[in-house]
Protein backbone atom coordinates (compact mmCIF):
# COMPACT_ATOMS: atom_id res chain seq x y z
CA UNK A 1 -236.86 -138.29 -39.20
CA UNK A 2 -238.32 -138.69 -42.46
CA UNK A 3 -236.82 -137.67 -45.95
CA UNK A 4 -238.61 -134.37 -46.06
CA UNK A 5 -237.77 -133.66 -42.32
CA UNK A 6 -233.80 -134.64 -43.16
CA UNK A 7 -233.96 -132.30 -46.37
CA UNK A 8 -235.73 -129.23 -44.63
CA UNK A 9 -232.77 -129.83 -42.03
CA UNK A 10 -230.21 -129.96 -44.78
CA UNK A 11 -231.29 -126.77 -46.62
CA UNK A 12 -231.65 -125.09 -43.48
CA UNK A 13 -227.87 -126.01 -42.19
CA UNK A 14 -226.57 -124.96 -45.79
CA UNK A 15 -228.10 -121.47 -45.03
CA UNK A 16 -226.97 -120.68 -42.37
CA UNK A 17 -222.94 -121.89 -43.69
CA UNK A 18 -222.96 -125.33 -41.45
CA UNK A 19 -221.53 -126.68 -44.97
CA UNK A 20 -220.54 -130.46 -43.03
CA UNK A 21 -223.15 -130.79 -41.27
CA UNK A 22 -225.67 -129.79 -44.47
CA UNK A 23 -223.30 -132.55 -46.88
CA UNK A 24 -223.97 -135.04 -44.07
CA UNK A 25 -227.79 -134.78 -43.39
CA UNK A 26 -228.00 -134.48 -47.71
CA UNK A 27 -226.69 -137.55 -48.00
CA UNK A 28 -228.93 -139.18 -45.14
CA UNK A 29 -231.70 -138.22 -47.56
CA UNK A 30 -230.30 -139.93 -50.43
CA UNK A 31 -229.68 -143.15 -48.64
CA UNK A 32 -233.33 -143.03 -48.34
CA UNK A 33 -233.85 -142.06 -51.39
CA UNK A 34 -231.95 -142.02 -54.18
CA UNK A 35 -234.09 -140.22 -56.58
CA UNK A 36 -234.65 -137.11 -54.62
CA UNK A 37 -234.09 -134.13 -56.84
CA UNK A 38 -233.92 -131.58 -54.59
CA UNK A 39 -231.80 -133.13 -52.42
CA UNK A 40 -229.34 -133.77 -55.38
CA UNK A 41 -229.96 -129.97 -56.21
CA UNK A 42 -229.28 -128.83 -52.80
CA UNK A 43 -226.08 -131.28 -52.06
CA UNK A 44 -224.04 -130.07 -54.92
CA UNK A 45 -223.75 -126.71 -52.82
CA UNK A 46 -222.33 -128.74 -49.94
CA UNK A 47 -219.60 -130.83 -51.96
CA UNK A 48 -216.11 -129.68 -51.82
CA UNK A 49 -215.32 -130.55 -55.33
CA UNK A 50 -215.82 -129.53 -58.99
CA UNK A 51 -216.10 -132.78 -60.48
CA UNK A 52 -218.50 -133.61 -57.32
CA UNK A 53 -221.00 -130.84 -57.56
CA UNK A 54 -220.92 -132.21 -61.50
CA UNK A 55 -222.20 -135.38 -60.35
CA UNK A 56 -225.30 -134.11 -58.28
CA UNK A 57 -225.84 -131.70 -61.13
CA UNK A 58 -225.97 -134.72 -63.33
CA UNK A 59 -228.14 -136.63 -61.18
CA UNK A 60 -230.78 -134.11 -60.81
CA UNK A 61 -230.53 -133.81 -64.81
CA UNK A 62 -231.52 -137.51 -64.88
CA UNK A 63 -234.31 -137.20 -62.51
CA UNK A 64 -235.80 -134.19 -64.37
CA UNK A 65 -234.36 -132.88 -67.34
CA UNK A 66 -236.08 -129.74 -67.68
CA UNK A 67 -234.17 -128.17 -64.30
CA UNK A 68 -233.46 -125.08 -65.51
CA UNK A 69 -231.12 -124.75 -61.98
CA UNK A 70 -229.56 -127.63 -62.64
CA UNK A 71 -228.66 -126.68 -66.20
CA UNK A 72 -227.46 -123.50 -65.49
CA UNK A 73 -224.91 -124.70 -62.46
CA UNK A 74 -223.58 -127.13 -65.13
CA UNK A 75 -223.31 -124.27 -68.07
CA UNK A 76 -221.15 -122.72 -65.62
CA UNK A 77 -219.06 -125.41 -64.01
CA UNK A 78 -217.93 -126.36 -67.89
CA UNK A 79 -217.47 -122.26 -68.10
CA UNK A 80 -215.19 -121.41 -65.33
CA UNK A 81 -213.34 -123.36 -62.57
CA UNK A 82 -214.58 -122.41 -59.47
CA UNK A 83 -218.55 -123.78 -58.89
CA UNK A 84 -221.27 -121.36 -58.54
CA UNK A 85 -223.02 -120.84 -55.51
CA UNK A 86 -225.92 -122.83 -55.61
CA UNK A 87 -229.53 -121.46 -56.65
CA UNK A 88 -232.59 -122.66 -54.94
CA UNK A 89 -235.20 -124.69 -56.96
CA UNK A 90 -237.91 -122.64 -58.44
CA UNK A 91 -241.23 -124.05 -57.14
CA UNK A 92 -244.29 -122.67 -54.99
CA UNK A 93 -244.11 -121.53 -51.78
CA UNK A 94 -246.74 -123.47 -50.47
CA UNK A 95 -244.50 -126.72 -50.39
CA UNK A 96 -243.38 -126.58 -46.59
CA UNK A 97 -239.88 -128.19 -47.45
CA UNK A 98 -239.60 -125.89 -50.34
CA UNK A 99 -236.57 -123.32 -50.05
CA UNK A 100 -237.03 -119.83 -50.71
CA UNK A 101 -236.17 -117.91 -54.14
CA UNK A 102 -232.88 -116.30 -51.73
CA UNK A 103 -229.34 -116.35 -52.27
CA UNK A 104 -227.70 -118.73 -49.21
CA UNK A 105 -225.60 -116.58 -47.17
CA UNK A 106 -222.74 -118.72 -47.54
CA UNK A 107 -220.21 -118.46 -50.39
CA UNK A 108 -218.21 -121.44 -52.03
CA UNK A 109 -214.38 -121.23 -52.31
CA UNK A 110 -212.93 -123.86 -54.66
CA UNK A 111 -210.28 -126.22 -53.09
CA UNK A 112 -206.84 -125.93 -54.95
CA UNK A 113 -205.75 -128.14 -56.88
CA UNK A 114 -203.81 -131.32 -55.93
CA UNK A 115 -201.96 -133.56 -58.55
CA UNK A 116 -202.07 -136.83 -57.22
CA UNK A 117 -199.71 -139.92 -59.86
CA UNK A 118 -202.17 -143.13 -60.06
CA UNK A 119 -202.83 -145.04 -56.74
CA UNK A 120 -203.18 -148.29 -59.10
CA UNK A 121 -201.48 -149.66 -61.73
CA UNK A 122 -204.09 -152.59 -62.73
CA UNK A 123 -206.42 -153.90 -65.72
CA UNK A 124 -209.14 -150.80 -64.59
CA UNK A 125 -206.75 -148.24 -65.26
CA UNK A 126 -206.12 -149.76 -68.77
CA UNK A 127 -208.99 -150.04 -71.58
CA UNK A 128 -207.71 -153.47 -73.39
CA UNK A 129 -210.05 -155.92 -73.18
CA UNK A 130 -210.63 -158.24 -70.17
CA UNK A 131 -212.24 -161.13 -69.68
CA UNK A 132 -216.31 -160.49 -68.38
CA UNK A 133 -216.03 -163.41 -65.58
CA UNK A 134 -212.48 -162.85 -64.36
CA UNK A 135 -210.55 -159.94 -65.53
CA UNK A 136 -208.03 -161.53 -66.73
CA UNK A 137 -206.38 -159.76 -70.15
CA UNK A 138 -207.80 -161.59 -73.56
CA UNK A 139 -206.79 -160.74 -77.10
CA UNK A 140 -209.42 -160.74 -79.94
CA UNK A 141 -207.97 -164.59 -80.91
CA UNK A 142 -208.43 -165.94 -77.52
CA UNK A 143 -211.26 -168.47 -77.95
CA UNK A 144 -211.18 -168.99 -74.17
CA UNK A 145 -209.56 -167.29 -71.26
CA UNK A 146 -206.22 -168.03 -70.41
CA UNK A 147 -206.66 -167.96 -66.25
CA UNK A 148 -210.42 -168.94 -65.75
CA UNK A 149 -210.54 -171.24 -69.02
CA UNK A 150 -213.89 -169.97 -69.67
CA UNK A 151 -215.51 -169.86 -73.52
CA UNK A 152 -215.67 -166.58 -74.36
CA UNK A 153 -218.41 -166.64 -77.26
CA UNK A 154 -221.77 -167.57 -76.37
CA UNK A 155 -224.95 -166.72 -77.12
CA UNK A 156 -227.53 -164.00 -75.83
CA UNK A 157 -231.03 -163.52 -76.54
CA UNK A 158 -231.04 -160.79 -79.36
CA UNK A 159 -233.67 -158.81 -76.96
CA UNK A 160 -232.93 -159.27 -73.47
CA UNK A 161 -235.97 -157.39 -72.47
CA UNK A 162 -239.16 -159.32 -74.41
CA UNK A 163 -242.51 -158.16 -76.71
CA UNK A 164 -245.73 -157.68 -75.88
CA UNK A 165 -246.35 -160.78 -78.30
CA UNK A 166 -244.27 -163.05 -76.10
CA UNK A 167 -246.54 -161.78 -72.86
CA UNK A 168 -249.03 -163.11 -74.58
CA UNK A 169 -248.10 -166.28 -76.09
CA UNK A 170 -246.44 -166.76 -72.30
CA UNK A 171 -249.97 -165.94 -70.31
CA UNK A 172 -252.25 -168.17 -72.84
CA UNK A 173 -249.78 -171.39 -72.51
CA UNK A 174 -249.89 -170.60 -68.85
CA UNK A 175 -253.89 -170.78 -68.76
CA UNK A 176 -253.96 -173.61 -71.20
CA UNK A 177 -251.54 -175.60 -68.68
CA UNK A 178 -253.74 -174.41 -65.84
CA UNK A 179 -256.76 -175.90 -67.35
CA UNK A 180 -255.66 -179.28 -67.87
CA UNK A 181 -254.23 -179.46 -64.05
CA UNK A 182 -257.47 -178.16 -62.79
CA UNK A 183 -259.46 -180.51 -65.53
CA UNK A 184 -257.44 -183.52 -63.55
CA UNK A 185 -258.45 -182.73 -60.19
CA UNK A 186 -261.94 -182.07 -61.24
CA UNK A 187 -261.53 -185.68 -63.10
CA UNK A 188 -260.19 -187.04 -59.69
CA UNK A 189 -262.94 -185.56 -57.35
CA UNK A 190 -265.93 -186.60 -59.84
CA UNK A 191 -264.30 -190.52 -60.21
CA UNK A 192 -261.84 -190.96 -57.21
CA UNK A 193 -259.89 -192.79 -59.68
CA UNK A 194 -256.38 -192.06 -58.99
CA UNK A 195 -256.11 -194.50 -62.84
CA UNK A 196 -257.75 -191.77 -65.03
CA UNK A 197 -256.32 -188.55 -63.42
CA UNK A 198 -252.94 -189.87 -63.78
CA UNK A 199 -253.81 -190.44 -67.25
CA UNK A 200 -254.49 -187.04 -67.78
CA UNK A 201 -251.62 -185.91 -65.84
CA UNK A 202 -249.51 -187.60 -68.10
CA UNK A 203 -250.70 -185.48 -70.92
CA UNK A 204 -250.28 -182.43 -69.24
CA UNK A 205 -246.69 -182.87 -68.15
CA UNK A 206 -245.52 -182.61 -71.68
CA UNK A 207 -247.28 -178.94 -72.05
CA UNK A 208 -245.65 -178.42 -68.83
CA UNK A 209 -242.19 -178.80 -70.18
CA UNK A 210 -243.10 -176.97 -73.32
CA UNK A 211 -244.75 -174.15 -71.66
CA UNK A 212 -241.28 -173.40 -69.17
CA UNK A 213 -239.59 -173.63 -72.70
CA UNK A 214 -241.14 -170.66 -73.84
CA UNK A 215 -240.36 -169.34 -70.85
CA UNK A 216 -237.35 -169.57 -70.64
CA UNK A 217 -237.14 -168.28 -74.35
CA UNK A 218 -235.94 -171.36 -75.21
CA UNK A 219 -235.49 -171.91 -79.37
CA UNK A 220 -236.67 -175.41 -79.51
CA UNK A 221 -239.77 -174.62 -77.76
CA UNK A 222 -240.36 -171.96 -80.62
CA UNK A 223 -240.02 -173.96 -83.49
CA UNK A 224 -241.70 -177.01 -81.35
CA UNK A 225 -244.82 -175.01 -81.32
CA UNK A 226 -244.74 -173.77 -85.20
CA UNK A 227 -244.37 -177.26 -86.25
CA UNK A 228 -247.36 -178.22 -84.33
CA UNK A 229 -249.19 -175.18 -85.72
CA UNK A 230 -248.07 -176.44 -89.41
CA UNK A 231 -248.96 -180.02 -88.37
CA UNK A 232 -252.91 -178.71 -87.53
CA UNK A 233 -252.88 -176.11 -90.93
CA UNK A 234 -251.51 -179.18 -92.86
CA UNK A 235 -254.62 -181.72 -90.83
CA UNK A 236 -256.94 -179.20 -91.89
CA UNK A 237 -256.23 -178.94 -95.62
CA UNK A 238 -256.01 -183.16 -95.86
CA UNK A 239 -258.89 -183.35 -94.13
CA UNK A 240 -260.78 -181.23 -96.25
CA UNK A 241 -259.74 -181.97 -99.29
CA UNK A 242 -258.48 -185.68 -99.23
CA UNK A 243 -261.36 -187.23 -97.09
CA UNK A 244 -264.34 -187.78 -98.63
CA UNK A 245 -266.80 -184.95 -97.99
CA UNK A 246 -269.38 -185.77 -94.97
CA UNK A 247 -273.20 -185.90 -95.77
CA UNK A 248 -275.01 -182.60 -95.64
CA UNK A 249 -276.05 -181.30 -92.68
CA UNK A 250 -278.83 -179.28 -92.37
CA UNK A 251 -277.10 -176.09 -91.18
CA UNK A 252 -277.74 -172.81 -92.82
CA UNK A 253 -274.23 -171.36 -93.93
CA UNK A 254 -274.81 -168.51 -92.35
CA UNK A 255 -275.64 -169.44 -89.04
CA UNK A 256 -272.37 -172.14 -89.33
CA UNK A 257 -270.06 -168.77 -90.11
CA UNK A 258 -271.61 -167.12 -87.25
CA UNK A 259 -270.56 -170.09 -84.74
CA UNK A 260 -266.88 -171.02 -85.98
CA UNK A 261 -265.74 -166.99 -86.86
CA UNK A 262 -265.27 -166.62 -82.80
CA UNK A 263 -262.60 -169.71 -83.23
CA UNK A 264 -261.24 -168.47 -86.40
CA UNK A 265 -260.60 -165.20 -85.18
CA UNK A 266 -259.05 -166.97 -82.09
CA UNK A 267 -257.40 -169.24 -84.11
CA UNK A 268 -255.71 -166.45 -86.39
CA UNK A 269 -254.77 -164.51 -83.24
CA UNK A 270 -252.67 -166.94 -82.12
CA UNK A 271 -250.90 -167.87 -85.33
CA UNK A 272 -250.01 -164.03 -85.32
CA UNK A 273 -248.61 -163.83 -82.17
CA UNK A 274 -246.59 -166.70 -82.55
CA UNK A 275 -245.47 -165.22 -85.52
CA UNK A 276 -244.74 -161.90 -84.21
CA UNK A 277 -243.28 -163.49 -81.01
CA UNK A 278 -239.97 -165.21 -82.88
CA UNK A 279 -237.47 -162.29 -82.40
CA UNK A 280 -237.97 -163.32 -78.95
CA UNK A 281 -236.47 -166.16 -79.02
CA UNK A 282 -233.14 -165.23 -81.83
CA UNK A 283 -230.28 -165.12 -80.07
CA UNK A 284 -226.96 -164.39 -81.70
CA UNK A 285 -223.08 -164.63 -80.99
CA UNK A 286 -221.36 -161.91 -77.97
CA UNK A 287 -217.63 -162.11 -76.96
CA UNK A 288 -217.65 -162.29 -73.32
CA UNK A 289 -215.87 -158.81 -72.62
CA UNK A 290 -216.20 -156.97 -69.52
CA UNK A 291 -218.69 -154.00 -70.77
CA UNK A 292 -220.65 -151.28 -69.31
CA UNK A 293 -222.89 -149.32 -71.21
CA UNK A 294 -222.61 -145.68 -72.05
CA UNK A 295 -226.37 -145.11 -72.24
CA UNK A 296 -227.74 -145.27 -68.70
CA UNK A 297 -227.85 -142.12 -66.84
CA UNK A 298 -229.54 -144.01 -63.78
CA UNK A 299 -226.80 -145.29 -61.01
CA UNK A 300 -230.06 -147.74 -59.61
CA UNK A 301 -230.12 -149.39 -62.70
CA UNK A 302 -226.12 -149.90 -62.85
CA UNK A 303 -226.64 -151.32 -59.49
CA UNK A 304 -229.37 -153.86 -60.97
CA UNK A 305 -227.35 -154.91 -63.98
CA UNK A 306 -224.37 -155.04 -61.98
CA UNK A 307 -226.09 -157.35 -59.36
CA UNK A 308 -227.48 -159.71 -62.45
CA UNK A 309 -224.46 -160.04 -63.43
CA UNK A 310 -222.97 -161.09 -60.22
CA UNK A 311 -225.45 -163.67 -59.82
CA UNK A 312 -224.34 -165.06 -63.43
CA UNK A 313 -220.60 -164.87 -62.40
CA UNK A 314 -219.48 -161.49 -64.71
CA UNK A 315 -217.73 -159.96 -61.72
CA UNK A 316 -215.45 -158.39 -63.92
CA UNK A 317 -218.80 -156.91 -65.91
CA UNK A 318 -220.73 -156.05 -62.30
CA UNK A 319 -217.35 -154.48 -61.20
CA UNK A 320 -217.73 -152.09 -64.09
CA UNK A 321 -221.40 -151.03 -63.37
CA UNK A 322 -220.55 -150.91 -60.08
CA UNK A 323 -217.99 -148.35 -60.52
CA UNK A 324 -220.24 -146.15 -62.89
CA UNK A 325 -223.06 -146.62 -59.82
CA UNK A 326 -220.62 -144.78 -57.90
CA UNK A 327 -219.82 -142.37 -60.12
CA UNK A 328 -223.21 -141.38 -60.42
CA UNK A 329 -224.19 -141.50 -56.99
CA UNK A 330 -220.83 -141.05 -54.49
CA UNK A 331 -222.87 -141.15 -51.69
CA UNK A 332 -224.55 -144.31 -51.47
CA UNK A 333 -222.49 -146.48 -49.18
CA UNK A 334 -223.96 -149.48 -50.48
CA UNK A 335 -222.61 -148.81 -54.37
CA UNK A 336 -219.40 -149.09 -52.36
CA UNK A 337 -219.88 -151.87 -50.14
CA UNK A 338 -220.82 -154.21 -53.52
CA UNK A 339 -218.10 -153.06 -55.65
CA UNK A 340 -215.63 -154.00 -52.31
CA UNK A 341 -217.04 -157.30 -52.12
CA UNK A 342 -216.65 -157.56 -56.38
CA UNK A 343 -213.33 -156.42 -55.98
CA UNK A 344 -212.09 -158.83 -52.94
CA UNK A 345 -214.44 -161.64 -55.47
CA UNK A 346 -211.67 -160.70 -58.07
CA UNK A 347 -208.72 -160.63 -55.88
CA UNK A 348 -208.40 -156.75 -55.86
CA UNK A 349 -208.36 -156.75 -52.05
CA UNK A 350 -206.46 -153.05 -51.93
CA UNK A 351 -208.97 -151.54 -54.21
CA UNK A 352 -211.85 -153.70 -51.82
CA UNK A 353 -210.15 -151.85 -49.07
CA UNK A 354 -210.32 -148.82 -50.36
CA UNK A 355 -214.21 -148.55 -51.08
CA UNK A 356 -215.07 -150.02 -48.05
CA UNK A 357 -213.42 -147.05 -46.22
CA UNK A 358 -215.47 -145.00 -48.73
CA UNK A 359 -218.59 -146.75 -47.46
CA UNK A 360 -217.52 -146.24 -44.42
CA UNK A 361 -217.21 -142.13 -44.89
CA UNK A 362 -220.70 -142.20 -46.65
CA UNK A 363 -223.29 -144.07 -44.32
CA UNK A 364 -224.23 -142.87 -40.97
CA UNK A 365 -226.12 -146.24 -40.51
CA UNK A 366 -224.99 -148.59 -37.50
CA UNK A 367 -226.07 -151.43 -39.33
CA UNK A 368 -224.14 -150.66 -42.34
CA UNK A 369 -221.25 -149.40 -40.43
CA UNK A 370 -221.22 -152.88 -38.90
CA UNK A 371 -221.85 -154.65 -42.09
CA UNK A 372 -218.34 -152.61 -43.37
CA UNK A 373 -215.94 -153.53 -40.68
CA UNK A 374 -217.28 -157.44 -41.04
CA UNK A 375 -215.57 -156.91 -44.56
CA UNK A 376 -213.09 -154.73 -44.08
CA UNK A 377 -212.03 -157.66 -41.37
CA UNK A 378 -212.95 -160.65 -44.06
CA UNK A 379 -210.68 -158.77 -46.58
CA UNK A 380 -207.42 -157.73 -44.50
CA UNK A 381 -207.59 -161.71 -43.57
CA UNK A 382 -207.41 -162.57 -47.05
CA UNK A 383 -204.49 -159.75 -47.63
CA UNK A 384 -202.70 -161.68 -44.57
CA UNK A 385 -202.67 -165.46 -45.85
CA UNK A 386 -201.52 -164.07 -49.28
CA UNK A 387 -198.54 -162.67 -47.58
């Protein structure tokens, strides 16, 4: 079945009070698609929970914030304690998966309460400040950590995500390096002189290097390339004013401006974007801190800064966006499944444990479900030889 298929058979099992089996095929849907509104809209009448139906609420806020449904199940969840019975979407009847404008024929009873003391006494149950590659504990005069002996100041681009200006600088480097490559071969096919094309090459391999400078953002390749702009600014003026003045030529001023103001104009183009490009390449000072930020309302893009900064070795960083990706999204068994493996990374095997058994609850995929128990396996080993 497709996602509109699974979500027509959702709706219709919430109807008709099949509460399980409507949470179950919900969630299908979400697995396939994580940005489904109205299956967000329509699971938070299948959730058992308060703080649950919150979530999808949430979720279907972040997706469209102009659900008036959606706005109106949260008015009343912060209102009173027990959730309302869920609305269906306003929208045209013509949409085939569309619920009607009816009131399901179920009604929601809120689960008591349960007081539960902490399963976990550990450093994510605590807000001091922990180290962004192990999790270790750090003060604000550590210079490095005390288990992992990491630095923890470096330094960060100032704008992780970069201008238009560097696009541009970045694309006409590119083509300028392309030319010369392609000028070699065409050097080497015209000659056959493997002598002369290597001399070329040589040239180019130095804009080579200076082009994956910029980037890479690097500083040096920044002030590399105003220098050389100075250098031709400061040729210019010596030349003209220095050197003694060439003879005439017989070239009516007007018809000179007309055939260099295409390279001036080119010429000052550049010199702004290169100027325009430099907050590009600032970077300043960052404590290395396990952080998360407040901002995103999107559990996908949790999941994508969590998994950069895996790959960089902030585990103790990706755990955090991992957990928020939960939050957000409870149902995705693969929020879980990372944030086990970042845990067991970290040597929280229980807490590993523990989300992969949440995984497991949440996916109705074999492969998955297979994928799990290879961990939950990998991980009890590891809980074993500790012992």
């Amino acid at each position: 079945m497709n996602s509109n298929q699974l979500l027509a058979k959702g709706i219709q099992a919430l109807k008709n009070g099949q509460r399980e089996e409507a949470r179950k095929t919900l969630l299908q849907v979400i697995e396939q698609d994580e940005r489904n509104e109205r299956a967000w809209l329509w699971l938070s009448g299948a959730v058992d929970t308060d703080e649950d139906r919150r979530v999808c609420l949430e979720n279907v806020l972040t997706l469209n914030p102009h659900n008036a449904t959606a706005r109106k199940g949260l008015a009343k969840l912060g209102a009173t304690a027990v959730a309302p019975n869920p609305v269906a979407p306003d929208a045209p009847l013509s949409d085939p998966y569309q619920p009607e404008p009816e009131k399901p024929a179920w009604a929601y009873t809120a689960p008591p309460a349960v007081t539960t003391a902490k399963k976990y006494n550990d450093v994510w149950s605590t807000t001091e400040d922990i180290c962004a590659y192990c999790a270790q504990p750090v003060s604000q005069t550590d210079k490095r950590c005390p288990k992992c002996k990491r630095n923890l100041t470096t330094k960060v681009l100032r704008d992780p995500v970069p201008s238009k200006h560097y696009r541009i600088l970045l694309t006409l480097f590119m083509v300028y390096n392309g030319f010369q490559y392609l000028g070699a071969i065409a050097i080497f096919l015209s000659t056959r002189s493997w002598a002369t094309t290597i001399f070329v090459l040589i040239f180019a391999i130095p804009t080579t290097i200076f082009t994956a400078g910029i980037y890479f953002r690097q500083a040096w390749a920044y002030w590399l390339l105003v220098a050389a702009q100075l250098l031709q600014i400061g040729s210019a003026i010596f030349s003209s004013v220095i050197l003694p003045a060439p003879p005439q030529l017989e070239i009516p001023p007007l018809f000179l401006l007309i055939c260099l103001s295409p390279f001036l104009l080119i010429q000052l183009f550049i010199y702004y974007t290169i100027f325009m490009a430099g907050a590009d390449f600032r970077k300043v000072k960052v404590r290395q801190i396990a952080s998360v930020s407040d901002k995103i309302r999107d559990a996908a893009q949790y999941d994508r800064i969590a998994k950069k900064m895996a790959q960089k070795g902030l585990w103790a960083s990706a755990v955090l966006n991992w957990q928020r990706a939960v939050g957000r999204t409870p149902g995705h068994a693969g929020y879980h499944l990372r944030l086990a493996k970042a845990y067991s990374k970290l040597s929280f095997h229980q807490r590993g444990l523990d989300s992969l058994a949440m995984a497991m609850e949440k996916t109705h995929s074999d492969d998955t479900r297979q994928s799990i128990q290879k961990e939950i396996i990998r991980i009890e080993g590891l809980l074993k030889n500790k012992a």
